[in-house]
N, C-alpha and C. Protein backbone atom coordinates (compact mmCIF):
# COMPACT_ATOMS: atom_id res chain seq x y z
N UNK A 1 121.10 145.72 135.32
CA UNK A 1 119.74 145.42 135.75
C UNK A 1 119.82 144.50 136.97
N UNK A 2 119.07 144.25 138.22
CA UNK A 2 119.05 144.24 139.21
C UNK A 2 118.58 142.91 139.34
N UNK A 3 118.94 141.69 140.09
CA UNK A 3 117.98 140.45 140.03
C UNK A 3 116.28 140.90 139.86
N UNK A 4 115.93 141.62 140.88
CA UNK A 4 114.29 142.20 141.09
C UNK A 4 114.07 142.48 139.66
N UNK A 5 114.83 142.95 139.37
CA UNK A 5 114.06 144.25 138.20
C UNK A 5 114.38 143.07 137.07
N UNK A 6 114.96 142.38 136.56
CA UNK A 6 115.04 141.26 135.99
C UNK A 6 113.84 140.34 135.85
N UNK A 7 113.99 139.78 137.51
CA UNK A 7 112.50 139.13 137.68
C UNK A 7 111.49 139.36 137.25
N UNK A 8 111.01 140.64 137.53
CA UNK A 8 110.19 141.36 137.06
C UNK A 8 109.63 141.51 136.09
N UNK A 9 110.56 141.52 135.01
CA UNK A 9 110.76 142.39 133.47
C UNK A 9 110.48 140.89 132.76
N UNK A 10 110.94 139.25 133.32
CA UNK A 10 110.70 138.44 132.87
C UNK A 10 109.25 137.95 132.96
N UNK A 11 109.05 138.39 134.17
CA UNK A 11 107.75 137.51 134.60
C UNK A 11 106.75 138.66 133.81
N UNK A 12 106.66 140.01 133.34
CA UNK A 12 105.77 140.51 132.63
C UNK A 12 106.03 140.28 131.21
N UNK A 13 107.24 139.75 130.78
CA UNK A 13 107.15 139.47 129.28
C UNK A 13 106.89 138.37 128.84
N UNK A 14 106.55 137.50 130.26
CA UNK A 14 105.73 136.60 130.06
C UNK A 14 104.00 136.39 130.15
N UNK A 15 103.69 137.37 130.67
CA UNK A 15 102.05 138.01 130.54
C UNK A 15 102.00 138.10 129.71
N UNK A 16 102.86 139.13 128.91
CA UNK A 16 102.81 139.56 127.62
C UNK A 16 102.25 139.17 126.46
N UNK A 17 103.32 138.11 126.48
CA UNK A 17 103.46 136.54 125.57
C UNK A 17 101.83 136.12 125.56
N UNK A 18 101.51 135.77 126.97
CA UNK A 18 100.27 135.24 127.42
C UNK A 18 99.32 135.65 126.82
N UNK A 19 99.04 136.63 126.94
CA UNK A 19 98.05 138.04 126.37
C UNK A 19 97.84 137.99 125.37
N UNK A 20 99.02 138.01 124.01
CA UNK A 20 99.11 138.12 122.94
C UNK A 20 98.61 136.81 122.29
N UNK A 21 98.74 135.66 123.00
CA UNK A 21 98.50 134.61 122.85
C UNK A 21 96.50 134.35 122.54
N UNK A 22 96.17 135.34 123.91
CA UNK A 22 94.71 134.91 123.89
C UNK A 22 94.00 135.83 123.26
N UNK A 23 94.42 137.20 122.51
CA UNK A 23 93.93 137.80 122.01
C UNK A 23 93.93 137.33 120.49
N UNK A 24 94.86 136.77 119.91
CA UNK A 24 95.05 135.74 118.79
C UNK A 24 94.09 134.68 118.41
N UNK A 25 94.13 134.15 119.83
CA UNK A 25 93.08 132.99 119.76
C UNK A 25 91.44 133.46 119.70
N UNK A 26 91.21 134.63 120.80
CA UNK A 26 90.01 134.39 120.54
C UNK A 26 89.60 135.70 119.29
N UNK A 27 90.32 136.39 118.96
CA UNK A 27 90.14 136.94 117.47
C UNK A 27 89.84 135.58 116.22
N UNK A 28 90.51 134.91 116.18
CA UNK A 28 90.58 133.77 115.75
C UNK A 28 89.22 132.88 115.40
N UNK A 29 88.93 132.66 116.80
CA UNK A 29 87.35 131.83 117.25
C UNK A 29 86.27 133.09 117.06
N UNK A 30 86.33 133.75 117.25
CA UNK A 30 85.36 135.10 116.93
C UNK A 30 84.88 135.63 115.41
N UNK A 31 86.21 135.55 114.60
CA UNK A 31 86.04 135.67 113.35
C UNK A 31 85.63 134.09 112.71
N UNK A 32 85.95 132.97 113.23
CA UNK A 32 85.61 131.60 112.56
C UNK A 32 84.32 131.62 112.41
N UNK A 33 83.61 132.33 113.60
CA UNK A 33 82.43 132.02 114.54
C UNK A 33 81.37 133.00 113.38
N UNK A 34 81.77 134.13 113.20
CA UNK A 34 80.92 135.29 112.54
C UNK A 34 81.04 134.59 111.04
N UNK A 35 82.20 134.13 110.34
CA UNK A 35 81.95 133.47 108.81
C UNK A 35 81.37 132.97 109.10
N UNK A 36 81.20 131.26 109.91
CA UNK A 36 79.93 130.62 109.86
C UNK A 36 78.73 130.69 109.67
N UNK A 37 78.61 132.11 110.70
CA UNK A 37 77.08 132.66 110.53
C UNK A 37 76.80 133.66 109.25
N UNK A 38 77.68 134.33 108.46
CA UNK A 38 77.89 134.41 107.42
C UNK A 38 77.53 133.44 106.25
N UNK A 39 77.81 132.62 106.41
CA UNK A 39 78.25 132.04 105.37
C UNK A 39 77.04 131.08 105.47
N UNK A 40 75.92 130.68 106.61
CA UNK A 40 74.71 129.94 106.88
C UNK A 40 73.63 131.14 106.11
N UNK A 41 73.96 132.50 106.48
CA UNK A 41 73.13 133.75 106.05
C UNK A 41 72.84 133.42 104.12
N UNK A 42 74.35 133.26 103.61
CA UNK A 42 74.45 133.43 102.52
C UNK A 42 73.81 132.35 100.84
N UNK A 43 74.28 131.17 102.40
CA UNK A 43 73.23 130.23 101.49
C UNK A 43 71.75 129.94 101.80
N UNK A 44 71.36 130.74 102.67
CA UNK A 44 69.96 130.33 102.94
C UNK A 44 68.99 130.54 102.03
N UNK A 45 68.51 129.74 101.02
CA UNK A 45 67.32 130.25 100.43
C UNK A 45 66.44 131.77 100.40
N UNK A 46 66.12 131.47 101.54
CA UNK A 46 64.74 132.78 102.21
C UNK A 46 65.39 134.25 102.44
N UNK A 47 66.58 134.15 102.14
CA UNK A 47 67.44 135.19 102.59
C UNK A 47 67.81 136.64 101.31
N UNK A 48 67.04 137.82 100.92
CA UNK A 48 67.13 137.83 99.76
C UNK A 48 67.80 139.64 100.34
N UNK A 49 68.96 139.80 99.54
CA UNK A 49 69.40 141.28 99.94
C UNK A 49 69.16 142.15 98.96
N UNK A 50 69.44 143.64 99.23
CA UNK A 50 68.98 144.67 98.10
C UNK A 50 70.68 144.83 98.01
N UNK A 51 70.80 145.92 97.12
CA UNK A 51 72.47 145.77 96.56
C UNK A 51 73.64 146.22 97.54
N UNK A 52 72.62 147.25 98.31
CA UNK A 52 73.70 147.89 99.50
C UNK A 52 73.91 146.87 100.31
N UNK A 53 72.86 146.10 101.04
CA UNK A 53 73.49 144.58 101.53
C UNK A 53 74.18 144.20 101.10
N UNK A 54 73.90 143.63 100.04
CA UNK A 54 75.00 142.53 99.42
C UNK A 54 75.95 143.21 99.16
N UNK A 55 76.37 144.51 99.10
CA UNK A 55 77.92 145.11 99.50
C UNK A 55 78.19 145.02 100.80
N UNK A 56 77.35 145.44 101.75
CA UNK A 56 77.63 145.42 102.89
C UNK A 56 78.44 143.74 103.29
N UNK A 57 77.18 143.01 103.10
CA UNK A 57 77.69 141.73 103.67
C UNK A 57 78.58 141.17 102.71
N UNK A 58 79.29 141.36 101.57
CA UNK A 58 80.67 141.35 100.69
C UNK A 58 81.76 141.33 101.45
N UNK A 59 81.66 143.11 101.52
CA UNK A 59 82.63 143.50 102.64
C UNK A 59 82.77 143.27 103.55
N UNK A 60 82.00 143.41 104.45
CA UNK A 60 81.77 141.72 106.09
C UNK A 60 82.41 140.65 105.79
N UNK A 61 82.33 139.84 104.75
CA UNK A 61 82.47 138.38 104.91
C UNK A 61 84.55 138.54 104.45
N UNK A 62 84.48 139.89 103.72
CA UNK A 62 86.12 139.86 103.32
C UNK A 62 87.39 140.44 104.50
N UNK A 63 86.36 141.37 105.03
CA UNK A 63 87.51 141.68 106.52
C UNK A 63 87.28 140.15 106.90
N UNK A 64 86.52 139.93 107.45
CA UNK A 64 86.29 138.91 108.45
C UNK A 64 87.48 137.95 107.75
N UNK A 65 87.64 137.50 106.70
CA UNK A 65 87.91 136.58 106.28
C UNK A 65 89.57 136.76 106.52
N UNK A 66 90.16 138.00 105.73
CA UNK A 66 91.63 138.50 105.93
C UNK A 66 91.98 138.69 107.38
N UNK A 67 91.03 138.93 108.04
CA UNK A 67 91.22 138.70 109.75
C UNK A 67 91.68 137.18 110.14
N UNK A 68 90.94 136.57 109.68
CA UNK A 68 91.37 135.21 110.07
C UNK A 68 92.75 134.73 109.50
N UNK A 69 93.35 134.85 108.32
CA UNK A 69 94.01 134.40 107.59
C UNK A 69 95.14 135.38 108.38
N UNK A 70 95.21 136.61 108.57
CA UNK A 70 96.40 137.46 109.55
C UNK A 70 96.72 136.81 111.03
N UNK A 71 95.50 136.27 111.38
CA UNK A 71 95.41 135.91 112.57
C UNK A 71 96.40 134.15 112.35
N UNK A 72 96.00 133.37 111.25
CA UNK A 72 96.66 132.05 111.58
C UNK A 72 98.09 132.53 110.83
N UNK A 73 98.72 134.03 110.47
CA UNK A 73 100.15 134.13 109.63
C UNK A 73 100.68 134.88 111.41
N UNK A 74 99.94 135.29 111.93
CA UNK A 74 100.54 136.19 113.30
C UNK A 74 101.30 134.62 114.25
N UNK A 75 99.78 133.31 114.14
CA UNK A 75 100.32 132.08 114.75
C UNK A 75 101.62 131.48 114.43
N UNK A 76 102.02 131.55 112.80
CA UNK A 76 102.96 131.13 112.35
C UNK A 76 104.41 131.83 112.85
N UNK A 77 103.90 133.20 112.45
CA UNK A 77 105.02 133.66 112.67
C UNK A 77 105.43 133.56 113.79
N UNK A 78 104.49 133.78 115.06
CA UNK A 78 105.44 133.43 116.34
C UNK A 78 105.62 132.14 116.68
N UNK A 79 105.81 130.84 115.85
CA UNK A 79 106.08 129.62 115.98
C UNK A 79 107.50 129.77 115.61
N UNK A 80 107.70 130.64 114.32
CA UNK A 80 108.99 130.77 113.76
C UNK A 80 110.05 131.33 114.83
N UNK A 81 109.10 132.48 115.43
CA UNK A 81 110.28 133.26 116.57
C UNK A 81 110.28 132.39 117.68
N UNK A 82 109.71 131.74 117.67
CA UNK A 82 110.01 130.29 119.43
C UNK A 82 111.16 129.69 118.96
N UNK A 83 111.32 129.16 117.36
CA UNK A 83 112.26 128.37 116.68
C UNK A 83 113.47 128.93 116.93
N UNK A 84 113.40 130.20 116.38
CA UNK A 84 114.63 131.40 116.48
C UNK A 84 114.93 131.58 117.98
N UNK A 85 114.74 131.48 118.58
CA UNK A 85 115.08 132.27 120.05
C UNK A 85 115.12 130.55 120.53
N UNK A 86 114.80 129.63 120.32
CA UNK A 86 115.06 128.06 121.05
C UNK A 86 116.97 127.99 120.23
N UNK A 87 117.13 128.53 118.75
CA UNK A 87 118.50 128.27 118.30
C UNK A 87 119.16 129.11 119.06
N UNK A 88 119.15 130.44 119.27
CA UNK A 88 120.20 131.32 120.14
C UNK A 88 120.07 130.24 121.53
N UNK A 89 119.05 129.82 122.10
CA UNK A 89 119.70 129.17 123.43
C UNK A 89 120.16 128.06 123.42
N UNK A 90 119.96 127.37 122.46
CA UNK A 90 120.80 126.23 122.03
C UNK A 90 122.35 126.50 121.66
N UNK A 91 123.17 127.72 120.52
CA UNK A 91 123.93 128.05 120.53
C UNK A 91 125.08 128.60 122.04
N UNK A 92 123.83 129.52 122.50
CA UNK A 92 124.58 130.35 123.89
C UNK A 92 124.98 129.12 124.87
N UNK A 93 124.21 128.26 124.53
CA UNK A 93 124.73 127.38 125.99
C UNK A 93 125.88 126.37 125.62
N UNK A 94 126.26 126.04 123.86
CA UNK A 94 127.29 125.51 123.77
C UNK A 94 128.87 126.50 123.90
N UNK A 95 128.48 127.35 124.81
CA UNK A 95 129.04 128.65 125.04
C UNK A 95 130.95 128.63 123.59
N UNK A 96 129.98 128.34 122.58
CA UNK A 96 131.14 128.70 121.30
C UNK A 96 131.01 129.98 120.46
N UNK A 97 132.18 130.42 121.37
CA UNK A 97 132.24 131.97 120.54
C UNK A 97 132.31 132.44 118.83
N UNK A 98 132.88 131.28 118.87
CA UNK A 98 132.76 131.49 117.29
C UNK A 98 131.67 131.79 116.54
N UNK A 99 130.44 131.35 117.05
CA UNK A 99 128.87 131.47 116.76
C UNK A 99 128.68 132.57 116.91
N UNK A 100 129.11 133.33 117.66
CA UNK A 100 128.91 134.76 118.10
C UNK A 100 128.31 135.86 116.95
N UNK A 101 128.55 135.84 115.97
CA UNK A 101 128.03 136.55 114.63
C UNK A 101 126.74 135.82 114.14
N UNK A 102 126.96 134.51 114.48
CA UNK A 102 125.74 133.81 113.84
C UNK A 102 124.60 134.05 115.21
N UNK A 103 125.18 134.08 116.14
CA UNK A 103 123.80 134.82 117.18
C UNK A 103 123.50 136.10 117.21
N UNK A 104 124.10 136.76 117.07
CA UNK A 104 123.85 138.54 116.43
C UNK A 104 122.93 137.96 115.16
N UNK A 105 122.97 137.76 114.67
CA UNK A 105 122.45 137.58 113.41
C UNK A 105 120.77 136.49 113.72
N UNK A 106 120.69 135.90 114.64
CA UNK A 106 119.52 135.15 114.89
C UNK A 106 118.89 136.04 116.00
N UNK A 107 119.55 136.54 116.68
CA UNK A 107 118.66 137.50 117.51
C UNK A 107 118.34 138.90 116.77
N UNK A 108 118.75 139.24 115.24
CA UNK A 108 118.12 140.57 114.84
C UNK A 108 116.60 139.79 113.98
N UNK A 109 116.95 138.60 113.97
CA UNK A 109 115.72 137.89 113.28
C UNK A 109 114.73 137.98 114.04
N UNK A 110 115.12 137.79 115.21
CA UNK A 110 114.22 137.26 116.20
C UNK A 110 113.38 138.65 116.71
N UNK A 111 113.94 139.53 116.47
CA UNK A 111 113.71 141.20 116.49
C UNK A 111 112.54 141.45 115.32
N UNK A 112 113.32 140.99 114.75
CA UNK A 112 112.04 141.32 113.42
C UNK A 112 111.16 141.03 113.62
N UNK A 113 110.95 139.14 113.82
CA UNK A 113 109.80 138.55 114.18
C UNK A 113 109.16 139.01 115.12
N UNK A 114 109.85 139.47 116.16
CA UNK A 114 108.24 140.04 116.91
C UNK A 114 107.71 141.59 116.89
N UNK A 115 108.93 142.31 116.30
CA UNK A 115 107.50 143.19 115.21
C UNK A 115 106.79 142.90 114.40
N UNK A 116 106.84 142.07 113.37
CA UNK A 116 106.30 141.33 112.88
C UNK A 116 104.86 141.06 113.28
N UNK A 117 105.20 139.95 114.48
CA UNK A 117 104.07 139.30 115.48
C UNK A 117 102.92 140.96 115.92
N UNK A 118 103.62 141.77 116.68
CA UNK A 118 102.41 142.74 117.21
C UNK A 118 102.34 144.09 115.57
N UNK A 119 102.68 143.59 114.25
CA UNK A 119 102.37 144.60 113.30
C UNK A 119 101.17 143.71 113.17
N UNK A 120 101.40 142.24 112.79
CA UNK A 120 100.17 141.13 112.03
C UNK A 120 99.28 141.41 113.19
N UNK A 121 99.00 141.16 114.59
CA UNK A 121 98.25 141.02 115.14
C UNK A 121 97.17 142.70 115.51
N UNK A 122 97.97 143.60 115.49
CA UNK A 122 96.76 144.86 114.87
C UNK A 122 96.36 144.62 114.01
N UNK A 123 96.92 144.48 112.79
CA UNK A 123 96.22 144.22 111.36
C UNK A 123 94.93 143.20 111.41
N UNK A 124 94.92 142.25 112.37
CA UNK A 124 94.13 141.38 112.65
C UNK A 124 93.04 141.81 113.10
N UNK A 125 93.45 142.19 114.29
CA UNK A 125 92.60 143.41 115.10
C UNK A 125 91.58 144.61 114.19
N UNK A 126 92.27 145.14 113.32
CA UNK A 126 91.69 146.13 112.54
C UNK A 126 90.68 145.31 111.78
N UNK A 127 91.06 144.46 110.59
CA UNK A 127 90.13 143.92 110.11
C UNK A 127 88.85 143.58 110.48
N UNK A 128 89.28 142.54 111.66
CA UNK A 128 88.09 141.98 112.38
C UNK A 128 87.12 143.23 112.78
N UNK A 129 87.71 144.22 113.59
CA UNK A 129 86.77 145.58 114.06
C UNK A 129 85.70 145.93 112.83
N UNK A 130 86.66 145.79 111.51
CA UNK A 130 85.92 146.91 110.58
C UNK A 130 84.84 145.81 109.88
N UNK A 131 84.90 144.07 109.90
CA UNK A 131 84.31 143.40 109.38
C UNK A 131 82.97 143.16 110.41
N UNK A 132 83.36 142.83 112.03
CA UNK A 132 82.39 143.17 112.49
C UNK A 132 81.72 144.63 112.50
N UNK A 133 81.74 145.45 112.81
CA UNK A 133 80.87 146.86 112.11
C UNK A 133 80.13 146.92 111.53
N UNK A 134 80.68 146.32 110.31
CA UNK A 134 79.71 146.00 109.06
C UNK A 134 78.36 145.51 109.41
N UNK A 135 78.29 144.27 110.82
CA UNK A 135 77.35 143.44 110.84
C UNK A 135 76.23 144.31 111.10
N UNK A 136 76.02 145.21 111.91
CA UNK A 136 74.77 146.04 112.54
C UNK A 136 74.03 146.13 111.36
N UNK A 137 74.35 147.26 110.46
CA UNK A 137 73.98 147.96 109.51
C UNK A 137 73.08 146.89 108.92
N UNK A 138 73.89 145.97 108.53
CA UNK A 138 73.29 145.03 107.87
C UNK A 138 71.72 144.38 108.52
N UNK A 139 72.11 144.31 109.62
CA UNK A 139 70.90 144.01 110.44
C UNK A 139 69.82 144.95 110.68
N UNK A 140 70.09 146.44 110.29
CA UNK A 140 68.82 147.77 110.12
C UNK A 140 68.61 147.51 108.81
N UNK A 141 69.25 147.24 107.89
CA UNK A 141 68.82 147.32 106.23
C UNK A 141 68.15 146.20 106.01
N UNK A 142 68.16 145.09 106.68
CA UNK A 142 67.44 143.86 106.52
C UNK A 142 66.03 143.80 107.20
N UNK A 143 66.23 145.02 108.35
CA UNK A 143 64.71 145.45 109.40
C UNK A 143 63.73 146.06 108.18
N UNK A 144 64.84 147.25 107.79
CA UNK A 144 64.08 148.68 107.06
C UNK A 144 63.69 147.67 105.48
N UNK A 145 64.57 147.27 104.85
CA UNK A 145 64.60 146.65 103.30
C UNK A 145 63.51 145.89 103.19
């Protein structure tokens, strides 16, 4: 691989990173944001649903909720793979070969972890989609009801 094409390949897997970063976050703040209002809906007195609501908004408040909770295990986990990939460069630079198996072995971790990272963060993605969805409906059955 070529200095350029190197450069390159670094400086977009660092967008990457970036990207993944803010789609996390504001999935994150988006789903915090919709329980709240959820969850203001739910205790309000004046607020009275027929049964398909109150499935509807069930199921709303439970994506939403497993969205969030994927979303702060997607945060973790790529805290873990910063950890993992900070030990391989800590190892590589005490340039001791002997480690050499034990860095094969931290970089297939580190492999995992970030499938891992972009499996949790669709899953995140999905939830949230299918918990927001939910919300419309709810808002014609509460017009029509």
């Amino acid at each position: 691989m070529s200095d350029e094409t190197r450069g390159s390949f670094i400086r977009w897997q660092g967008i990457t990173i970036q990207q993944l970063y803010f789609v996390n976050n504001l999935i994150i703040g988006l789903s915090a944001g919709i329980l709240a209002f959820q969850f203001n809906i739910a205790f309000n007195k004046d607020v009275v649903f027929n049964c398909t609501s109150k499935w509807l908004f069930s199921f709303s408040i439970a994506f939403i909720f497993v969205s969030l909770f994927l979303g702060c295990l997607t945060a973790w986990n790529r805290l873990d793979d910063f950890r993992t990939t900070e030990k391989i460069a800590r190892k590589r630079g005490k340039h001791d070969f002997k480690d050499s198996k034990e860095i094969e072995n931290l970089r297939d971790k580190a492999k995992q972890l970030g499938k891992r990272t972009w499996c949790l963060l669709k899953l995140q993605l999905f939830f949230f989609c299918v918990g927001a969805i939910l919300i419309p409906p709810l808002a014609i059955l509460r017009v029509i009801g």
